[in-house]
C-alpha atoms as a PDB file:
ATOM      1  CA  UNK A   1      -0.439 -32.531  63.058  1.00  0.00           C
ATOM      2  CA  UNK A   2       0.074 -36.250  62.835  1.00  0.00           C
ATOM      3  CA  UNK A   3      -0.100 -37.965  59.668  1.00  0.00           C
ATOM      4  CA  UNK A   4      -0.680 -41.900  58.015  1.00  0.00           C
ATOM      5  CA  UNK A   5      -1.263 -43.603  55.544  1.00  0.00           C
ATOM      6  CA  UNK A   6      -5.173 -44.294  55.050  1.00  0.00           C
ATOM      7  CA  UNK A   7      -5.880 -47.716  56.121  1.00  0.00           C
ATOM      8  CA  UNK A   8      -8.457 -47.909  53.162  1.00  0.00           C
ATOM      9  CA  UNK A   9      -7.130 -46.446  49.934  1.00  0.00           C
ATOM     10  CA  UNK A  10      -3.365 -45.643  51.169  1.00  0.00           C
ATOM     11  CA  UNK A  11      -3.571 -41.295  50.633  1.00  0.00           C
ATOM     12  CA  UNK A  12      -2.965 -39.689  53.194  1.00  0.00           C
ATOM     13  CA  UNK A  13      -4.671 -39.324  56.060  1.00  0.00           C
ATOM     14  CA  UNK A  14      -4.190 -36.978  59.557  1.00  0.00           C
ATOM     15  CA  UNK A  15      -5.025 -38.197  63.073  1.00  0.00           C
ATOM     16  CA  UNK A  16      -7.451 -35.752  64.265  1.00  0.00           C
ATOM     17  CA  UNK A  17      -8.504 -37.354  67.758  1.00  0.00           C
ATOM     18  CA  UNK A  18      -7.494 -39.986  70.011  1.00  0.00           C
ATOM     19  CA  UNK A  19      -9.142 -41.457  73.052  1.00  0.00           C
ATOM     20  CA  UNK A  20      -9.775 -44.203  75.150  1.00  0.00           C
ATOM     21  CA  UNK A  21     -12.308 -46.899  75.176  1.00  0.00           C
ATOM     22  CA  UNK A  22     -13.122 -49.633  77.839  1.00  0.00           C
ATOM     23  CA  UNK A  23     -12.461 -53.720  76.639  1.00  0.00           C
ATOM     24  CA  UNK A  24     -12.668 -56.716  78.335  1.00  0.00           C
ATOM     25  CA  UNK A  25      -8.775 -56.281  78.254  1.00  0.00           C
ATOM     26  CA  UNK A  26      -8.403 -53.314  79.341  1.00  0.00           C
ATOM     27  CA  UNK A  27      -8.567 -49.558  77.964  1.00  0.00           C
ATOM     28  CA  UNK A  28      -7.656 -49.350  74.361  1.00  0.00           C
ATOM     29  CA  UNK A  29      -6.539 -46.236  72.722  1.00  0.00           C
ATOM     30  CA  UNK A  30      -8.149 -45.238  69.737  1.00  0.00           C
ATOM     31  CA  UNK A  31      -7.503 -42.682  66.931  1.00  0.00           C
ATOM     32  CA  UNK A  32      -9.975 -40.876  64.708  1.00  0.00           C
ATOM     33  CA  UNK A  33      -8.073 -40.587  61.237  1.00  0.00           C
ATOM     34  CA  UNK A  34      -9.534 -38.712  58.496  1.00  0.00           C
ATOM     35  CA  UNK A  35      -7.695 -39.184  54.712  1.00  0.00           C
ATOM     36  CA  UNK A  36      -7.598 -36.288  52.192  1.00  0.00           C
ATOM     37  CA  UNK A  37     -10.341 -38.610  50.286  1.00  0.00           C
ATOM     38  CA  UNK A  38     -12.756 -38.257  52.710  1.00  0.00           C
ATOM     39  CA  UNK A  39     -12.541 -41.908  54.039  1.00  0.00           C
ATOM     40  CA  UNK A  40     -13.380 -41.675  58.034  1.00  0.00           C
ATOM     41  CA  UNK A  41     -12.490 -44.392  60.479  1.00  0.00           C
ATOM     42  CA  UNK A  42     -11.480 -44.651  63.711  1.00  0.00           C
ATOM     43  CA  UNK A  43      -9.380 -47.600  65.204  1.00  0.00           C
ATOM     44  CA  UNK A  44      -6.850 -48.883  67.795  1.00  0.00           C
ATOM     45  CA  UNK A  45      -3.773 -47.043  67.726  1.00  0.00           C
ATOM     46  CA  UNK A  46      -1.769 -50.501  67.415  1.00  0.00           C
ATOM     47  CA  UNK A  47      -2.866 -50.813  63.914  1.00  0.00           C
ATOM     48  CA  UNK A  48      -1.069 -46.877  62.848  1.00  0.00           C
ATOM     49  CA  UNK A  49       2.111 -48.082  64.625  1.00  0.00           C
ATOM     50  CA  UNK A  50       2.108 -50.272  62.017  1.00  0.00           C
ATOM     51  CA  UNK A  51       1.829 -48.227  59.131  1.00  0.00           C
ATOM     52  CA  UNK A  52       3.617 -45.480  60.635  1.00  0.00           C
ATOM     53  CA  UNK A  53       3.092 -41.825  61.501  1.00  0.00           C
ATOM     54  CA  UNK A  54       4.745 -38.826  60.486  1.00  0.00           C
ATOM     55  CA  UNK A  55       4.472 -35.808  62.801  1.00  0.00           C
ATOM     56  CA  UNK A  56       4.378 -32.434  60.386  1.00  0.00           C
ATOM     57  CA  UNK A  57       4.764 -29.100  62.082  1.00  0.00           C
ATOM     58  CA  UNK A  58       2.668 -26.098  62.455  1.00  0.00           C
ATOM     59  CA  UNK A  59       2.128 -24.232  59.484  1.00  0.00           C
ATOM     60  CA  UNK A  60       3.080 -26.773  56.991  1.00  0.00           C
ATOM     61  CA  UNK A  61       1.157 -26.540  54.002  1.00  0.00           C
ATOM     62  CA  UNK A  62      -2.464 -28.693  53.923  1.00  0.00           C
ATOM     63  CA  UNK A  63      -3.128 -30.711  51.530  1.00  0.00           C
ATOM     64  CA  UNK A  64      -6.389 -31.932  49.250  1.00  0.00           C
ATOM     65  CA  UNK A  65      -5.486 -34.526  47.010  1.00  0.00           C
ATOM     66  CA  UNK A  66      -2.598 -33.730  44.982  1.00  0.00           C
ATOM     67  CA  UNK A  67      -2.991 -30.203  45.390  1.00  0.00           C
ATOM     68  CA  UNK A  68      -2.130 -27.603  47.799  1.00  0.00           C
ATOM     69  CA  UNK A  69      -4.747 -25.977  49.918  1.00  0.00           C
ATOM     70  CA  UNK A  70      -3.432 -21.996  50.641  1.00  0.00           C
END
């Protein structure tokens, strides 16, 4: 699991798909990021380098909100 800061609201938010697109420039990568607020957005992987990820192993607790989800 892969994790960042929402680009919208700042909670945080897990990568849950990347791919590539086509541009002009060349292929793009793209990530689908979904925050624990329910904000949805998918954008160019350039921008999370930015804000940084944090990787989070298997079987570390979820979260919604503040809370933990069992």
């Amino acid at each position: 699991m892969e994790l960042t800061p929402c680009p919208e609201c700042h909670a945080p938010a897990e990568i849950v798909g990347r791919e590539v697109w086509s541009s002009t420039d060349g292929p793009v990568e793209h990530a689908r990021v979904r925050c624990v607020r329910r904000h949805f957005f998918c954008l160019p992987t350039e921008r999370l380098r930015r804000q940084g990820v944090t990787r989070v192993a298997a079987g570390a607790p979820e979260v919604d909100g503040d809370r933990e989800v069992a």
